[in-house]
Structure formats: structure tokens, C-alpha cells
N, C-alpha and C. Protein backbone atom coordinates (compact mmCIF):
# COMPACT_ATOMS: atom_id res chain seq x y z
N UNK A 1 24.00 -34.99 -45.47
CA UNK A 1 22.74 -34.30 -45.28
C UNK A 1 21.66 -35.03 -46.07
N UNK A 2 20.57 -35.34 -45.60
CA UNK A 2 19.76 -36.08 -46.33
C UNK A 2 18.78 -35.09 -47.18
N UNK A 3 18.49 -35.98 -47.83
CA UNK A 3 17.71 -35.38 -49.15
C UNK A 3 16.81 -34.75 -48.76
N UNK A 4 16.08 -33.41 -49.07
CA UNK A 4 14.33 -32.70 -48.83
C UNK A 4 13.10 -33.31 -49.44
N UNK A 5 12.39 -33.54 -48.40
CA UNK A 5 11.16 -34.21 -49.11
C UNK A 5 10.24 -33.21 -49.26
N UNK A 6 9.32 -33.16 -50.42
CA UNK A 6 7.97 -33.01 -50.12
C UNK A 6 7.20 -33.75 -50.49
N UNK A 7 5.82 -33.76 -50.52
CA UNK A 7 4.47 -34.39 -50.44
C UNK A 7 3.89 -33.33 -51.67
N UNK A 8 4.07 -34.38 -52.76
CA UNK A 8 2.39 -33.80 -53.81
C UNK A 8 1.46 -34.97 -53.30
N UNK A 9 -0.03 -33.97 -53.53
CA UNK A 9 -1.37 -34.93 -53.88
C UNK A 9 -1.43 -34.85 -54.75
N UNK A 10 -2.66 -35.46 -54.98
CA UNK A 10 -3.22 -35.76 -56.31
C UNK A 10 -3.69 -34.92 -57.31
N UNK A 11 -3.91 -33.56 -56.90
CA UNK A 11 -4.18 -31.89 -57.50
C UNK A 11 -2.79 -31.80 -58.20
N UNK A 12 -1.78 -31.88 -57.93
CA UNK A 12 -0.38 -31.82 -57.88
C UNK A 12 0.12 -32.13 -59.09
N UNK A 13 -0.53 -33.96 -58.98
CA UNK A 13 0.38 -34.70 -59.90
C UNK A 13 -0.39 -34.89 -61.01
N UNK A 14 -1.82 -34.48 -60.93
CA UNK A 14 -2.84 -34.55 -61.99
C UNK A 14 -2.17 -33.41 -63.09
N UNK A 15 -2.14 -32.16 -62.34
CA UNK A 15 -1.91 -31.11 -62.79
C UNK A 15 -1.00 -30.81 -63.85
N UNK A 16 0.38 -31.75 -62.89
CA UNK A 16 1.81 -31.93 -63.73
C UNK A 16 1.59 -33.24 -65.06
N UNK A 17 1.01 -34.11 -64.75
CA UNK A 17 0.49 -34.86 -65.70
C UNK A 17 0.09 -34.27 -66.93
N UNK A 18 -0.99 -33.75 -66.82
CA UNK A 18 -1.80 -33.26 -67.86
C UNK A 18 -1.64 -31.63 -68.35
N UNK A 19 -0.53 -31.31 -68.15
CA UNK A 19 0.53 -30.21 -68.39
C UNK A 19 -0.44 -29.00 -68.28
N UNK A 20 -1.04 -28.71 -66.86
CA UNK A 20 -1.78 -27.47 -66.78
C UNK A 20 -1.20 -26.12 -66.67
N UNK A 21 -1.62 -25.34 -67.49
CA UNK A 21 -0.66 -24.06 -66.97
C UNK A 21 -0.60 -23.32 -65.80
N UNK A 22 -1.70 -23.94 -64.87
CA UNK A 22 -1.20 -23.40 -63.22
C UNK A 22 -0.08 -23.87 -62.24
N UNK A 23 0.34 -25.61 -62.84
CA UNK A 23 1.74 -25.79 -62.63
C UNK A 23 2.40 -26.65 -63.27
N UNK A 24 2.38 -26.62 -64.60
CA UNK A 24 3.02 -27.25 -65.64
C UNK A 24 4.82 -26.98 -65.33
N UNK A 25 5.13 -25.94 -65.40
CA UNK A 25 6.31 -25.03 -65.75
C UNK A 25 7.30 -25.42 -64.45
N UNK A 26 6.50 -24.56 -62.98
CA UNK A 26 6.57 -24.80 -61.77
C UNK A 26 6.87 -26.55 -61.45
N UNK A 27 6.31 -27.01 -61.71
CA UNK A 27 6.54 -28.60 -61.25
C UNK A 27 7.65 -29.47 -62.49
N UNK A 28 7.55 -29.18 -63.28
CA UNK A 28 8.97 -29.38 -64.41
C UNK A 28 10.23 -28.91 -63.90
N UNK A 29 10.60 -27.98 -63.31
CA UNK A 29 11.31 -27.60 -62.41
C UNK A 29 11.63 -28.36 -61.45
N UNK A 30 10.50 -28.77 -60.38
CA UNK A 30 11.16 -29.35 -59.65
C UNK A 30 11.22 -31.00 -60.00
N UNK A 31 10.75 -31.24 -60.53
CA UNK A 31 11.29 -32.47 -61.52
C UNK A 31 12.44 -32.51 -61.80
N UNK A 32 12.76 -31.79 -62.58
CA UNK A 32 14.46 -31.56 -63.01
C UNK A 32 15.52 -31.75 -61.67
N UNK A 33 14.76 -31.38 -60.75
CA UNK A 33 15.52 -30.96 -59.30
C UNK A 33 15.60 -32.76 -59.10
N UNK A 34 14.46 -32.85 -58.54
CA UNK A 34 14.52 -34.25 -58.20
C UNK A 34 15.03 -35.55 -59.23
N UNK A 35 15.26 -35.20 -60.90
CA UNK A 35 16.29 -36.22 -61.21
C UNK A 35 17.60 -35.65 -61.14
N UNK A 36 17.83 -34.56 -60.49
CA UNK A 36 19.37 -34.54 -60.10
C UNK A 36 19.86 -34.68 -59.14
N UNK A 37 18.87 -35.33 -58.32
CA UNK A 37 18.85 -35.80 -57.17
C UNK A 37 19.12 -35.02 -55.77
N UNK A 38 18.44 -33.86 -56.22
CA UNK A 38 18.16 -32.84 -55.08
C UNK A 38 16.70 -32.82 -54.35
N UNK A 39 16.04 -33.37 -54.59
CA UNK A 39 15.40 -33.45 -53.70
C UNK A 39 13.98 -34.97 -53.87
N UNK A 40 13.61 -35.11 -52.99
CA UNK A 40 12.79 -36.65 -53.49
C UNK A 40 11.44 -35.63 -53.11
N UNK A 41 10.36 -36.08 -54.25
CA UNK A 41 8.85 -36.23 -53.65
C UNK A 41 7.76 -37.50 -53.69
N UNK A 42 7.41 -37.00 -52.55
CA UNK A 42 6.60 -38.53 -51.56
C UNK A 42 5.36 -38.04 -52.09
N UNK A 43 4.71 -39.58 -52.19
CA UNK A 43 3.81 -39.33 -52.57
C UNK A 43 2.83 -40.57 -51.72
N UNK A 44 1.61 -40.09 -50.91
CA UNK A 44 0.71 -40.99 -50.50
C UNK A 44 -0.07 -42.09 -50.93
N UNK A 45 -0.12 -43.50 -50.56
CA UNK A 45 -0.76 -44.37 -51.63
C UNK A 45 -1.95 -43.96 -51.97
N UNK A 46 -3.23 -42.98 -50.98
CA UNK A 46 -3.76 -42.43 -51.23
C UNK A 46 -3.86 -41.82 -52.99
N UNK A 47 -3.03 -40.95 -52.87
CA UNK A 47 -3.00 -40.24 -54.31
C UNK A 47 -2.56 -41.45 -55.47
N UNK A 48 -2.24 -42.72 -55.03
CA UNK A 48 -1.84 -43.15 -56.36
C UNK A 48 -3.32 -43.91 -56.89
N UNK A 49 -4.36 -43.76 -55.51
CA UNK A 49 -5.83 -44.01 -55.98
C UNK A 49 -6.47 -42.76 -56.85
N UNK A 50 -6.49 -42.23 -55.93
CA UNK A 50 -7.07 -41.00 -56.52
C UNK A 50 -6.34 -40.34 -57.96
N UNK A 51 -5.19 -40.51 -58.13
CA UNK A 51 -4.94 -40.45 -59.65
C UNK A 51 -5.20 -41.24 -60.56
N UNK A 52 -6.28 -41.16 -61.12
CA UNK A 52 -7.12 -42.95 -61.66
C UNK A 52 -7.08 -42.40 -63.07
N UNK A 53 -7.13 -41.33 -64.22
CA UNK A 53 -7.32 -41.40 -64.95
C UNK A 53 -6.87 -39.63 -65.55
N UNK A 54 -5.79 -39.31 -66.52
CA UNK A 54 -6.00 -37.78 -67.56
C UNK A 54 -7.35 -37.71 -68.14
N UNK A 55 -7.45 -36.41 -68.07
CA UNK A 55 -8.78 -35.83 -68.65
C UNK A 55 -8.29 -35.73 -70.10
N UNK A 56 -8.90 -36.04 -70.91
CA UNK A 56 -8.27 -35.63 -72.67
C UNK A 56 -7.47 -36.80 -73.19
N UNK A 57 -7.28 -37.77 -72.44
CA UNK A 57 -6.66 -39.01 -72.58
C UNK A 57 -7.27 -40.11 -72.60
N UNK A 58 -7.02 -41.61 -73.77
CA UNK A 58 -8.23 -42.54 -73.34
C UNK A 58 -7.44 -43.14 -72.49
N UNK A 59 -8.26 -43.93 -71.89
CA UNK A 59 -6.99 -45.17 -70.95
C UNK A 59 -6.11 -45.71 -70.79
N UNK A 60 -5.93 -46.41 -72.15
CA UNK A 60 -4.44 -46.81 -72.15
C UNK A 60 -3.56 -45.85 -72.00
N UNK A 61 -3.52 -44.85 -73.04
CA UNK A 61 -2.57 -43.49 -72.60
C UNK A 61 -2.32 -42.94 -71.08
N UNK A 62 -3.66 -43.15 -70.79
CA UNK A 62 -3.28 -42.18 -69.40
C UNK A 62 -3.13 -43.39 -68.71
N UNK A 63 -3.10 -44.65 -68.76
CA UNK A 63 -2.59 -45.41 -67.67
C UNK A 63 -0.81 -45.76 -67.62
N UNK A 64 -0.82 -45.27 -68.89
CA UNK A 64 1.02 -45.76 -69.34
C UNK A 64 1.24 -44.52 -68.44
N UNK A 65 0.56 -43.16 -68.73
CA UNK A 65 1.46 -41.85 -68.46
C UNK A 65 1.64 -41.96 -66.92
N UNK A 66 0.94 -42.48 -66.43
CA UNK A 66 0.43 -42.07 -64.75
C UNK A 66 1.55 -43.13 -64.23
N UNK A 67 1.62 -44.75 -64.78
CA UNK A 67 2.62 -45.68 -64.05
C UNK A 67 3.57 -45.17 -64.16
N UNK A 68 4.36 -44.63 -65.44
CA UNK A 68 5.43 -44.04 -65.37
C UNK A 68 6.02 -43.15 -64.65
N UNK A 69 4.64 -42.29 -64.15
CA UNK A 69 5.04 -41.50 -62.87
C UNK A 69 5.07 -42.05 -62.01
N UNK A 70 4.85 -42.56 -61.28
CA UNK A 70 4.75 -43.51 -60.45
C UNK A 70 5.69 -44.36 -60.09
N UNK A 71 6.34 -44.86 -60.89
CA UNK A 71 7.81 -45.74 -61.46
C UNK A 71 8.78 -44.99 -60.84
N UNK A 72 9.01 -43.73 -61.26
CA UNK A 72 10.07 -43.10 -61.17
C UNK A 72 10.83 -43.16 -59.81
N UNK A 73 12.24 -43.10 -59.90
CA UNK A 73 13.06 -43.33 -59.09
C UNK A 73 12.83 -42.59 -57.63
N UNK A 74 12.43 -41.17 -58.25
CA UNK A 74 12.71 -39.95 -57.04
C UNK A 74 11.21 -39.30 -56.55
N UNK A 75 10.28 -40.81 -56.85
CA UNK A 75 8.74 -40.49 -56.75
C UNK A 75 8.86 -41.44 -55.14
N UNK A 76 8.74 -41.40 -53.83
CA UNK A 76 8.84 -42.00 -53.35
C UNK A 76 7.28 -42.54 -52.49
N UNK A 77 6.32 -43.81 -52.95
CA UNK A 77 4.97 -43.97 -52.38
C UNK A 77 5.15 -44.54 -51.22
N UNK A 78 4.47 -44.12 -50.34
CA UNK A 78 4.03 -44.64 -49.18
C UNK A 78 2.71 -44.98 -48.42
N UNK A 79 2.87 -45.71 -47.91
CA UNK A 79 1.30 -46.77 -47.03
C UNK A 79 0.97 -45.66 -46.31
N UNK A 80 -0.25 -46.03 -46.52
CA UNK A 80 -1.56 -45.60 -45.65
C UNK A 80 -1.81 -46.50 -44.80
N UNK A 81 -0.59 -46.32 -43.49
CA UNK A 81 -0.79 -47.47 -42.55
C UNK A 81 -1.67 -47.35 -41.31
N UNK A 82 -1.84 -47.62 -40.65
CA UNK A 82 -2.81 -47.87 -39.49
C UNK A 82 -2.07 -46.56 -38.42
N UNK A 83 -1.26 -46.22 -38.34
CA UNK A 83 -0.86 -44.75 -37.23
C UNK A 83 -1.48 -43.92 -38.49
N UNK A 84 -1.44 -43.87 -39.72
CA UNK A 84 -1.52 -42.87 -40.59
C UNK A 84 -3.26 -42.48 -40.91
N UNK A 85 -4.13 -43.46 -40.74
CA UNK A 85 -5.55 -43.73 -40.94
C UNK A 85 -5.52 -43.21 -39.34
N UNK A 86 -5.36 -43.38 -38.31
CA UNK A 86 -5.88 -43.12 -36.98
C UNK A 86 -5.51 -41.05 -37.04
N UNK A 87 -4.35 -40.83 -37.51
CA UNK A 87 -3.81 -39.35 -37.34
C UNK A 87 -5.28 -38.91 -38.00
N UNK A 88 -5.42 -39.41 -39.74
CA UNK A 88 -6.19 -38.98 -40.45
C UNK A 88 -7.36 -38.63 -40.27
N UNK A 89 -7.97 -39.77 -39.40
CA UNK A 89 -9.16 -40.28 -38.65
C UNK A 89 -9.62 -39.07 -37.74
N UNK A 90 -8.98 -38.85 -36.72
CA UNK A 90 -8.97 -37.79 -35.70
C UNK A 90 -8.88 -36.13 -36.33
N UNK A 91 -8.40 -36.28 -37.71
CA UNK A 91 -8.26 -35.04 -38.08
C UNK A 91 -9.88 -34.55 -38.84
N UNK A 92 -9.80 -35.94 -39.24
CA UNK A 92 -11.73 -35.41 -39.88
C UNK A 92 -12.55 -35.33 -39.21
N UNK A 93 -12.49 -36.44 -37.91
CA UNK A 93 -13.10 -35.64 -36.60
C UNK A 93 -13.06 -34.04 -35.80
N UNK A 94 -12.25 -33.69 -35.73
CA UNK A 94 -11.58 -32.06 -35.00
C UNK A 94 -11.95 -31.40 -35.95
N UNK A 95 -12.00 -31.42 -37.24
CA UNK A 95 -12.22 -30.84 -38.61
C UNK A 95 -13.60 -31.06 -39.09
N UNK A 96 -14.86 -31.36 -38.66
CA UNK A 96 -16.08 -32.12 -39.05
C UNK A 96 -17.23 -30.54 -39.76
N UNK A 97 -16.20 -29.23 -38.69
CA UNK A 97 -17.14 -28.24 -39.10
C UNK A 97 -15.85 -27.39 -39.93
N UNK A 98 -16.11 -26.34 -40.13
CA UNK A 98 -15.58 -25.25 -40.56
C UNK A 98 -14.16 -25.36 -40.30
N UNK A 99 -12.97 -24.96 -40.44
CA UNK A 99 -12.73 -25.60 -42.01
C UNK A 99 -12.46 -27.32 -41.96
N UNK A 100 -13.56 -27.46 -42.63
CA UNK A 100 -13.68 -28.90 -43.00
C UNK A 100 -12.23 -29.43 -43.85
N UNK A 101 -12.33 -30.72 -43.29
CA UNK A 101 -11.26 -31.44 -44.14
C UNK A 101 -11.66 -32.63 -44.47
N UNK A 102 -11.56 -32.91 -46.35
CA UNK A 102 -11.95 -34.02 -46.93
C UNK A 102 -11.05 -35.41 -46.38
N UNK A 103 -11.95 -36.75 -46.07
CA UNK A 103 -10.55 -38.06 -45.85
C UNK A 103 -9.65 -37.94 -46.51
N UNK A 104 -9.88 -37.59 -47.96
CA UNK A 104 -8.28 -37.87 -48.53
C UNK A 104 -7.24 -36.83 -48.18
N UNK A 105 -7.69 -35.80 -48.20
CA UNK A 105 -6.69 -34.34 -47.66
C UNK A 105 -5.98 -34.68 -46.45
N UNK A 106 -7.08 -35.23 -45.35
CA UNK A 106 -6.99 -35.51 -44.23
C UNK A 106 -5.25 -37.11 -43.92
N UNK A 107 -5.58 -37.73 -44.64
CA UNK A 107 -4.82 -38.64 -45.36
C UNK A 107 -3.43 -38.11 -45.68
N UNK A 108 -3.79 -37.31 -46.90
CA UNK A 108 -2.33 -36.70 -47.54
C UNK A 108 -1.40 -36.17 -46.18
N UNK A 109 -2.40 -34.89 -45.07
CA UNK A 109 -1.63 -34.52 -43.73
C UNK A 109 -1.01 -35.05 -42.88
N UNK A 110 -1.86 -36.27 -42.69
CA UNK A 110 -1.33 -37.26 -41.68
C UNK A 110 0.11 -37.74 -41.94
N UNK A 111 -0.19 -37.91 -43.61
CA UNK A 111 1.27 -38.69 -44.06
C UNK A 111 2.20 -37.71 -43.66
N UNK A 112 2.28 -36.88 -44.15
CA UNK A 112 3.30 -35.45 -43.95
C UNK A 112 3.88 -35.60 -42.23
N UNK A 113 2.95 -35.36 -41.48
CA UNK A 113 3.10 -35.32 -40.03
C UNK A 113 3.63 -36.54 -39.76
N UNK A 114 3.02 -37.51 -40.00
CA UNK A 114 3.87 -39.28 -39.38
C UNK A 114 5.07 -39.34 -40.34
N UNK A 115 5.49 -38.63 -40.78
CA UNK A 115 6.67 -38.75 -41.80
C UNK A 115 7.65 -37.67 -41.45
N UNK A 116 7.00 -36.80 -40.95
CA UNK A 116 8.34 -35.25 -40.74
C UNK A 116 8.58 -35.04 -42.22
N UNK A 117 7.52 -35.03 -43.17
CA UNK A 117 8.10 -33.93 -44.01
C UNK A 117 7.55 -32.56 -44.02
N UNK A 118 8.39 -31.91 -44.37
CA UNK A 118 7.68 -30.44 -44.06
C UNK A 118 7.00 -29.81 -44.73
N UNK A 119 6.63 -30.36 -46.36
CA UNK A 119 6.07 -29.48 -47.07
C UNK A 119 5.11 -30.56 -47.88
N UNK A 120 3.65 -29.93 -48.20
CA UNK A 120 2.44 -30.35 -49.08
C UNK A 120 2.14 -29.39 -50.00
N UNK A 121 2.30 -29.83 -51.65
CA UNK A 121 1.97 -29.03 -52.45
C UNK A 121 0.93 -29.83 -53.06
N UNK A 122 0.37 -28.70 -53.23
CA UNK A 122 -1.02 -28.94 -54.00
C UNK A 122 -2.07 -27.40 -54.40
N UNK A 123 -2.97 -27.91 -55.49
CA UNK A 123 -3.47 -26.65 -55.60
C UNK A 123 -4.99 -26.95 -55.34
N UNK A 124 -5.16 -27.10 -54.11
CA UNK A 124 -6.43 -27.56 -53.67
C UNK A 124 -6.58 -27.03 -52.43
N UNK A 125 -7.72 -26.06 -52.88
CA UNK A 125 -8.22 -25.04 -51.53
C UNK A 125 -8.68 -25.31 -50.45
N UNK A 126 -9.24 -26.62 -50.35
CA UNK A 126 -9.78 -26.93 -49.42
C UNK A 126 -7.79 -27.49 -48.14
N UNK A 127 -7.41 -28.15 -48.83
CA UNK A 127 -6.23 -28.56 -47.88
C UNK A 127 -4.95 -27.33 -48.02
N UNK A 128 -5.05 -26.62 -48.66
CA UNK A 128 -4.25 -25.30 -48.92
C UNK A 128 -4.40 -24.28 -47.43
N UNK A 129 -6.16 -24.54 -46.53
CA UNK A 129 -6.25 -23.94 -45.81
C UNK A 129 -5.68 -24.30 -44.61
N UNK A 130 -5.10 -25.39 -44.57
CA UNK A 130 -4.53 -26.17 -43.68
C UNK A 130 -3.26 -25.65 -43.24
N UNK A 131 -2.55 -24.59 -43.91
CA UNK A 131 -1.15 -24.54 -44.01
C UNK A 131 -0.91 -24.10 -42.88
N UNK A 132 0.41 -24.79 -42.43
CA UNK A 132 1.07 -24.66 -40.68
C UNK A 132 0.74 -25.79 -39.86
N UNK A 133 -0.78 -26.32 -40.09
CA UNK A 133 -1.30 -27.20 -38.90
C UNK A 133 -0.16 -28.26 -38.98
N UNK A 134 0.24 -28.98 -37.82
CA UNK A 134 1.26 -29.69 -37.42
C UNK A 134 2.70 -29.38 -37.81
N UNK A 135 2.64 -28.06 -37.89
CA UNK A 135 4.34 -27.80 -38.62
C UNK A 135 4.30 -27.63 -39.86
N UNK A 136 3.20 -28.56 -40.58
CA UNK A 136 3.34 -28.32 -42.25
C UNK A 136 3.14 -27.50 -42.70
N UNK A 137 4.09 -27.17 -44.00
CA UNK A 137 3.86 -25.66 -44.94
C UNK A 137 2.95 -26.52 -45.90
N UNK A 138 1.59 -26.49 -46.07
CA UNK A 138 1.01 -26.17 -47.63
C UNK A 138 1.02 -25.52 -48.64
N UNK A 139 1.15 -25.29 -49.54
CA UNK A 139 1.47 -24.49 -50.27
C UNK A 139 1.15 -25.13 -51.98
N UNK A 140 1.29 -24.14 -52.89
CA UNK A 140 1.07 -24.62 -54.10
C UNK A 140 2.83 -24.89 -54.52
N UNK A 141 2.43 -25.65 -55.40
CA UNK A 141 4.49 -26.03 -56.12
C UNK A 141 5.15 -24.60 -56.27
N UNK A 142 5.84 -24.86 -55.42
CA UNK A 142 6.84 -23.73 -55.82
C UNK A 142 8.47 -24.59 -55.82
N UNK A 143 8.97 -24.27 -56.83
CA UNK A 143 10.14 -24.20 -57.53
C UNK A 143 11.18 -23.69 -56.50
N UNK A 144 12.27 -24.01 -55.37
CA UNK A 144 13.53 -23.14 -55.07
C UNK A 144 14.46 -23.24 -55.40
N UNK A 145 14.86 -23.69 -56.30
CA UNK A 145 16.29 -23.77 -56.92
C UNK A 145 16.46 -22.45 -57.51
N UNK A 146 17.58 -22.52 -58.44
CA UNK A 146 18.40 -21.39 -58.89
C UNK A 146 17.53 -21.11 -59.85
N UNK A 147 17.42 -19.90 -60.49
CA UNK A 147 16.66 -19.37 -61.31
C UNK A 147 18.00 -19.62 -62.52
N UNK A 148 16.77 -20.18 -64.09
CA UNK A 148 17.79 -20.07 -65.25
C UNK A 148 17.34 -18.72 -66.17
N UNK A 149 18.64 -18.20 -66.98
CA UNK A 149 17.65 -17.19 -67.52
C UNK A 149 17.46 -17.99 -68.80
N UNK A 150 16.60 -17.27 -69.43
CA UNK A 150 15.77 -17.58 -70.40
C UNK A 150 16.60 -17.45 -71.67
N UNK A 151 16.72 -18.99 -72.29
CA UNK A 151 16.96 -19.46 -73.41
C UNK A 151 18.63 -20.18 -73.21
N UNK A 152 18.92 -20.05 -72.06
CA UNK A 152 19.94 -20.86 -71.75
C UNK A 152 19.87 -22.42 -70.40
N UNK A 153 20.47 -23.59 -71.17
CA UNK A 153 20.06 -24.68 -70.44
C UNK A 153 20.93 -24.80 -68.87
């Protein structure tokens, strides 16, 4: 059975980066998941632009912290190739009014859809409203593994 993917953006991995408490906890979790090799998350070359810098961090720091994510085994990046810019393309077109969709959001979807993965987490309202279009669940990180109780590893 092959591994479950999902798709963080850049809301996602900023978030988990810079240990926010809207999904610090939540995305440590599935971290844990994914170095036990339950599940891989993809990540768009897109977002490895758009993750350019931690807030509260000078540069060097946040450039070590961010490659390292990036590095990781069960982080899997992928091109923003030419089917993926045309999906994207057409989506900011169809999308130009109400509910609008930013290129990069537009970007992150496409990947999802030209990829068959089924799920985009992120905590970004604008592509959050998206959830379902082409099959994809949007959603913010949510955690499904086994619940631990508290104070045991």
C-alpha cells in the first residue's frame, strides 16, 4: 500500500517552523508520523519560494532552520512544471472574481490535482475556501493518528 500524501503550503510550514500555537502541536504530530514513515508530505517548489525567511529570526538562523526542513527525508518537493502552471493558470482565470484565488494558492491546487493527492493543509483563508474543488480536501493540519495520553511517550 503506498504511503498518504499530503500537501503543506507555505502558511503550513511557516507556522510549524516558527512554532505557532495554531499549529505547532498539530503539525509535530504529524511529523512524528511522517519520520515513522507513515505518511510523506509534498511540498510545492512554489512554497520553498515563498518560505524565504522566520519572523524573530536573523538569517542565518532562519536559513539553516528552513533548509533543514527542506532536507528532510519525508519532505517530498516538487516542480512547478508546465501542466502544473497551465492547471494553475486557468484556475486564476475561472477564479478572477469572487472567490478569488491568489497564483500561489492557485499553484499549491494545481499541484495537489496533477499529483492525486488528496489533501492541502494550510491555515490560509483565502485557499481554505477552496476545499473539495477538484476532489481536494483543504483543510487546516489535522493530526489522524492514534491519540497519546498525556505524559506517556
Amino acid at each position: 500500500m503506498p504511503t498518504p500524501r499530503r500537501l503543506w503550503d507555505s502558511c503550513t510550514i511557516i507556522g510549524y517552523l516558527a512554532g505557532s500555537s495554531e499549529v505547532a502541536e498539530t503539525c509535530s504530530q504529524i511529523i512524528e508520523q511522517a519520520e515513522r514513515g507513515e505518511l510523506s508530505i509534498v511540498v510545492s517548489a512554489m512554497a520553498m519560494i515563498e518560505v524565504a525567511y522566520l519572523e524573530g529570526m536573523d538569517d542565518q538562523d532562519s536559513e539553516r532552520k528552513i533548509r533543514e526542513f527542506f532536507g528532510r527525508g519525508y519532505i517530498i518537493p516538487v516542480a512547478v512544471d508546465v501542466r502544473v502552471a497551465s492547471v494553475a493558470r486557468n484556475l486564476v482565470r475561472e477564479h478572477r472574481t469572487e472567490p478569488k484565488i491568489k497564483p500561489s494558492d492557485a499553484a499549491h491546487l494545481a499541484t495537489a490535482i496533477q499529483l492525486g493527492i488528496p489533501v492541502i493543509e494550510t491555515t490560509d483563508q483565502g485557499l481554505l475556501r477552496f476545499d473539495g474543488f477538484g476532489e481536494v480536501i483543504i483543510r487546516r493540519p489535522l493530526y489522524e493518528g492514534a491519540r497519546r495520553l498525556p505524559g506517556l511517550n
